[in-house]
Protein backbone atom coordinates (compact mmCIF):
# COMPACT_ATOMS: atom_id res chain seq x y z
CA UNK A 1 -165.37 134.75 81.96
CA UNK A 2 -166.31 137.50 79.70
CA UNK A 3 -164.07 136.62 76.91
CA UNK A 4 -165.59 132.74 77.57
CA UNK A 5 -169.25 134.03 77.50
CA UNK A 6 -168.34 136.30 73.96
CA UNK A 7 -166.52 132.99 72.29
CA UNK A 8 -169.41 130.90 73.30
CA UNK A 9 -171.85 133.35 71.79
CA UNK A 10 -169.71 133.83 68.28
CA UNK A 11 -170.01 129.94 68.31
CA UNK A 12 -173.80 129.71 68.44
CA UNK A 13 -174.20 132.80 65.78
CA UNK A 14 -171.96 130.93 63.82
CA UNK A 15 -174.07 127.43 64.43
CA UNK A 16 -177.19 129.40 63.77
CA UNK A 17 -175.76 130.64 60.38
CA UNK A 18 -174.43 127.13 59.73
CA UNK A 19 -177.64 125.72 59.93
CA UNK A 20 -180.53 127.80 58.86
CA UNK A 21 -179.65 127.93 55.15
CA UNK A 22 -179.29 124.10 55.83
CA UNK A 23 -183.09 124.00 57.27
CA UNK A 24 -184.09 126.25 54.39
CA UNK A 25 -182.70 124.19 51.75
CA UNK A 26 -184.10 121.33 52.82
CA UNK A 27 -187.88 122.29 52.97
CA UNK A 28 -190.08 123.88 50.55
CA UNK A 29 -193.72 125.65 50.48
CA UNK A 30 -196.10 122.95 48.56
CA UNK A 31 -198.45 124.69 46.95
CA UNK A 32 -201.90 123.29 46.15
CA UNK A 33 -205.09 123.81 45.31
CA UNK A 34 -208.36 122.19 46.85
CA UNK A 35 -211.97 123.58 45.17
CA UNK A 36 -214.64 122.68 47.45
CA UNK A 37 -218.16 123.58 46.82
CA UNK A 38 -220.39 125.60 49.04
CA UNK A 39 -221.25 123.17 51.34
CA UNK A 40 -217.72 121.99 52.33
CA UNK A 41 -216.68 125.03 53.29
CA UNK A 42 -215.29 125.72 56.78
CA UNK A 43 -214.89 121.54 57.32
CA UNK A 44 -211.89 120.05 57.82
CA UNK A 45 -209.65 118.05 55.51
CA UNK A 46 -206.20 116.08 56.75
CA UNK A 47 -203.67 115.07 54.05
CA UNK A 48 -202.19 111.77 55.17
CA UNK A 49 -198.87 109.66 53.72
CA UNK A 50 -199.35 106.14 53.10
CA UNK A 51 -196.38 103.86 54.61
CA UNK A 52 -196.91 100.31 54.05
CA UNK A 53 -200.52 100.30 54.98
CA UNK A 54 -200.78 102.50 57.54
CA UNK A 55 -201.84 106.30 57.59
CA UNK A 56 -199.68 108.78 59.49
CA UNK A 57 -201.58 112.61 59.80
CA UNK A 58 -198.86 115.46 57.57
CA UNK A 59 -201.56 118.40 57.77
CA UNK A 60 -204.51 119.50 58.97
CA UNK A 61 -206.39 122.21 56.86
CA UNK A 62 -209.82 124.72 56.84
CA UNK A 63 -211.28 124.32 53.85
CA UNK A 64 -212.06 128.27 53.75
CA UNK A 65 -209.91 129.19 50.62
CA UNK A 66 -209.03 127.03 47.66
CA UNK A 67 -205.11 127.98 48.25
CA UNK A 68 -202.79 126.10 50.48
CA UNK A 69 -199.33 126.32 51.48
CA UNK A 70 -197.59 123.44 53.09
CA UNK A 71 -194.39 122.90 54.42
CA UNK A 72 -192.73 119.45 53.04
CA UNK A 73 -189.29 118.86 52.82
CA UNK A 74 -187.87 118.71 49.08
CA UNK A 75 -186.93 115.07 48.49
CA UNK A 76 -190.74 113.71 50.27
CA UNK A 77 -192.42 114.38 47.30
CA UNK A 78 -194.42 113.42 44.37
CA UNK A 79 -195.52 110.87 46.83
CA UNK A 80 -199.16 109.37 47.67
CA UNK A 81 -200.98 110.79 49.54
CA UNK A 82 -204.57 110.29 51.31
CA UNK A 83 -207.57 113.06 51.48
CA UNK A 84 -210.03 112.80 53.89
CA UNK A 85 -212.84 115.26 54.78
CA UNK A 86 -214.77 115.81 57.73
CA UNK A 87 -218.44 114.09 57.71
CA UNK A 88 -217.88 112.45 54.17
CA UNK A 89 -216.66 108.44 54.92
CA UNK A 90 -214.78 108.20 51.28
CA UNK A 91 -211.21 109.46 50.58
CA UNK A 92 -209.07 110.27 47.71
CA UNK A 93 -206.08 109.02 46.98
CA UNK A 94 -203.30 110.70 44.92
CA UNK A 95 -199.87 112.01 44.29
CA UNK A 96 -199.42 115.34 46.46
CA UNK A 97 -197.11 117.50 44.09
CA UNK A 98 -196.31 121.34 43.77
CA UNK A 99 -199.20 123.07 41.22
CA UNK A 100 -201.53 120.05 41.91
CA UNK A 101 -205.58 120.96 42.06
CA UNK A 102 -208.45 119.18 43.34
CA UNK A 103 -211.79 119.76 42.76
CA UNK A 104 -213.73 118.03 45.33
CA UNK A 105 -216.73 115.76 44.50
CA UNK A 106 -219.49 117.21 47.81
CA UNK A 107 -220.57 113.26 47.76
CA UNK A 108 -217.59 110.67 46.92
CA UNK A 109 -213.99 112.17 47.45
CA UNK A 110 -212.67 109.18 45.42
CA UNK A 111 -214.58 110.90 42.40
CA UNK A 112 -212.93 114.14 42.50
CA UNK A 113 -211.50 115.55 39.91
CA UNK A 114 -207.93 115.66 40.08
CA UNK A 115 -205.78 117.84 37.20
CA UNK A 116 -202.13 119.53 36.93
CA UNK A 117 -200.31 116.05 38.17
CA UNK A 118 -198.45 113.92 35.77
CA UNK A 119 -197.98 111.47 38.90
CA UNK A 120 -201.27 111.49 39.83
CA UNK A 121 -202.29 110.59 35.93
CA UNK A 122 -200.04 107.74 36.18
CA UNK A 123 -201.03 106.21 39.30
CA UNK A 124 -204.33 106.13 37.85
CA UNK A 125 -203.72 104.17 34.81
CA UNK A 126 -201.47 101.93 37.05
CA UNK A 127 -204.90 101.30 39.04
CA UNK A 128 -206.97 100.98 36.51
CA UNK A 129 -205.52 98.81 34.20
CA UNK A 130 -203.81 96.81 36.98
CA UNK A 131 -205.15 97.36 40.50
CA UNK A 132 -208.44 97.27 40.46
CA UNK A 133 -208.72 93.99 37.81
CA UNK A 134 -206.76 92.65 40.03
CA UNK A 135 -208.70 93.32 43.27
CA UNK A 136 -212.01 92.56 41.76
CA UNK A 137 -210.86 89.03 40.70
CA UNK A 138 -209.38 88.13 43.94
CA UNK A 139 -212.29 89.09 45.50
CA UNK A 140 -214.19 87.20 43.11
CA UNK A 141 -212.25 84.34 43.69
CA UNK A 142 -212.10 84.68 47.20
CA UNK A 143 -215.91 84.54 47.44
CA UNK A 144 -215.70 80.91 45.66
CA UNK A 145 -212.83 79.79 48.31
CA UNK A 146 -215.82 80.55 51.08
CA UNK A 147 -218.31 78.54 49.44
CA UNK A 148 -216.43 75.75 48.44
CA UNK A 149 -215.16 76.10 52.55
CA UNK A 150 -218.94 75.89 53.74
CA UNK A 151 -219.62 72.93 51.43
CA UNK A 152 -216.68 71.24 52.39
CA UNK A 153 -215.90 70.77 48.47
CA UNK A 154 -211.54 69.80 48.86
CA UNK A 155 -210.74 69.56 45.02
CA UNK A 156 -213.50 73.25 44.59
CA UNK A 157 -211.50 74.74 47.70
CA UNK A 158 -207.91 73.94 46.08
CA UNK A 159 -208.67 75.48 42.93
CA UNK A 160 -209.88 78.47 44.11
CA UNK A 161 -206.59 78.54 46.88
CA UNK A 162 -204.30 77.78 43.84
CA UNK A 163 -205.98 80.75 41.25
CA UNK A 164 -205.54 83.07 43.65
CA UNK A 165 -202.02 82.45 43.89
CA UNK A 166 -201.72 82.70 40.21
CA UNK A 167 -203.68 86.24 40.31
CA UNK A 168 -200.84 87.26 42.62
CA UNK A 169 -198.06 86.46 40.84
CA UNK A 170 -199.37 87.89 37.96
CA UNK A 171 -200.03 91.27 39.72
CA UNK A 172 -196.33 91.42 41.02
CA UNK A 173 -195.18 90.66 37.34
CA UNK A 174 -197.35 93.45 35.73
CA UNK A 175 -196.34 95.86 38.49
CA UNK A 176 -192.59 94.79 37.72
CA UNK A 177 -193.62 95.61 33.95
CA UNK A 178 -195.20 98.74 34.56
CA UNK A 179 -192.31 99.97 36.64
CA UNK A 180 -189.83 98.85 34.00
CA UNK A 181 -192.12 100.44 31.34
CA UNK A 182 -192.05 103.82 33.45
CA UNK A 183 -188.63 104.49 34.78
CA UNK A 184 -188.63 108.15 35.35
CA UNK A 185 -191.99 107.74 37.28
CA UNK A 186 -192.43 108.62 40.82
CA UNK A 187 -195.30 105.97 40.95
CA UNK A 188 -192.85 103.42 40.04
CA UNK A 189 -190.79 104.55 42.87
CA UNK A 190 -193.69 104.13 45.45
CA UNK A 191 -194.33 100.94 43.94
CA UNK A 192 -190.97 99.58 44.09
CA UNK A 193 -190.75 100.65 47.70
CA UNK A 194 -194.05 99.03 48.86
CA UNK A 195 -193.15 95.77 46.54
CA UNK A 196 -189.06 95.60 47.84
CA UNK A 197 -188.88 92.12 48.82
CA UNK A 198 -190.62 91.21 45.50
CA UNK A 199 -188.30 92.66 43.39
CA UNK A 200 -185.13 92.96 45.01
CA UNK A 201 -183.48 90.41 43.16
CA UNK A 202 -184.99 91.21 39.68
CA UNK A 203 -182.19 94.02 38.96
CA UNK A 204 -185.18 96.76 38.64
CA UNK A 205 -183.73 99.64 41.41
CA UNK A 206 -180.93 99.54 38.72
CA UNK A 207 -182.91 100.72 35.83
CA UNK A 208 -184.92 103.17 37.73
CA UNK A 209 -184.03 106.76 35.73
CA UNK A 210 -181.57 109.18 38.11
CA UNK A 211 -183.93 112.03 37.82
CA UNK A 212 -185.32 110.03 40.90
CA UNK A 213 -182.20 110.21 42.68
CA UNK A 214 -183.20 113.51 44.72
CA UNK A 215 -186.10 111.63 46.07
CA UNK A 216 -186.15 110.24 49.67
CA UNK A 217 -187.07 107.04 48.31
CA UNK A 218 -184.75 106.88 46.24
CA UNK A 219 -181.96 107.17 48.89
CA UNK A 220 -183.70 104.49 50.76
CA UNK A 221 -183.87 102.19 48.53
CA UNK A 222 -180.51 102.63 47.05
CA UNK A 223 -179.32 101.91 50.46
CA UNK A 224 -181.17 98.91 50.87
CA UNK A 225 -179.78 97.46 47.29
CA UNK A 226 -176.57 98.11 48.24
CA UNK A 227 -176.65 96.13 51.53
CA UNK A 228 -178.34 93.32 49.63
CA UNK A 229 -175.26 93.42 47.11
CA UNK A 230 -172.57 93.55 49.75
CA UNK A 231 -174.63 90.55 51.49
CA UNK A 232 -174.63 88.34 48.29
CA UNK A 233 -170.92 89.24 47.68
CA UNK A 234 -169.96 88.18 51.35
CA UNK A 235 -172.05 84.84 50.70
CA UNK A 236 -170.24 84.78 47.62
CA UNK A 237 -166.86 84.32 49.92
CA UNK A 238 -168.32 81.47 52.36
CA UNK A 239 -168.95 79.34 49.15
């Protein structure tokens, strides 16, 4: 019994050694830096992943100090990220990445100043030049569709239907060039991932730079091309 209990015990140091350089090696401390004014110190602030939409709560903060720690596993980031802050209704959105600051706008989050973050850099000129056109046209357009719906105009109410779908296939194009035009970029990464079924068949996960490769996304897409591959070879045979 003894000699049972002392095996069992060698094999749970030796699990325990096994797997905490594993755990270690697989998570990192993030550091960042957050400069609130004055008046937003002591709130709260929650750092939350965006995933196809929705918002999913990473980490909870004090705004007390300017430096923060947090634990995130190696391959999760550059990735976007959402800042909100209690009793102020906007929110910033950005690329989370080790050395990033922010210094916090007291009235409009989405106006603070964001600096030490090549991704977030390029997610804003992927906004700017693309994005936001793009959303203020559709909306635009979108605001015609209504009218010409109230007055009951058909030929009005089909042009406005058919621009719109023009707007969007235009947006997936330039997103498809931007990616293309930034290979090594984690924003083209996120972009690809959020845009998959758009671009699976355009050959662009294969001329996405390796650097990515140690990314999570990354992995996940990778394994998601290769399925598609082995799907059109085996569709291939039935022909």
């Amino acid at each position: 019994m003894i000699c049972d209990m002392m095996s069992a015990c060698k094999c749970s140091i030796l699990l325990f050694l096994f797997l905490f350089p594993l755990t270690s090696a697989l998570s990192q401390k993030v550091q960042i830096q957050i400069v609130s004014p004055p008046e937003l110190k002591g709130r709260k602030a929650v750092l939350l992943t965006r995933e196809k939409g929705f918002a999913a709560t990473v980490h909870s903060i004090k705004l007390y100090s300017d430096m923060f720690n947090l634990d995130i596993e190696n391959d999760l980031v550059p990735d976007l990220y959402q800042l909100h802050v209690s009793q102020i209704n906007s929110s910033l959105f950005f690329f989370l990445e080790p050395g990033i600051k922010i210094q916090l706008d007291t009235l409009d989050l989405s106006k603070s100043i964001v600096s030490n973050s090549k991704s977030t850099q390029e997610w804003r000129l992927f906004e700017n030049n693309i994005q936001h056109p793009y959303d203020a046209r559709i909306k635009y357009y979108s605001k015609r569709e209504t009218q010409a719906r109230k007055s009951k105009n058909a030929d009005s109410l089909s042009h406005w239907i058919d621009i719109q779908s023009i707007e969007k296939e235009d947006l997936v194009k330039k997103t498809g060039d931007f990616i293309l035009a930034n290979p090594a970029s984690y924003v083209s990464l996120y972009l690809l991932k959020i845009n998959w079924y758009a671009f699976q068949d355009k050959g662009i996960f294969e001329k996405l730079d390796r650097s990515l490769a140690i990314h999570r996304t990354y992995a996940f897409l990778r394994e998601k091309n290769n399925k598609k591959i082995v799907r059109m070879e085996q569709l291939k045979t039935l022909k």
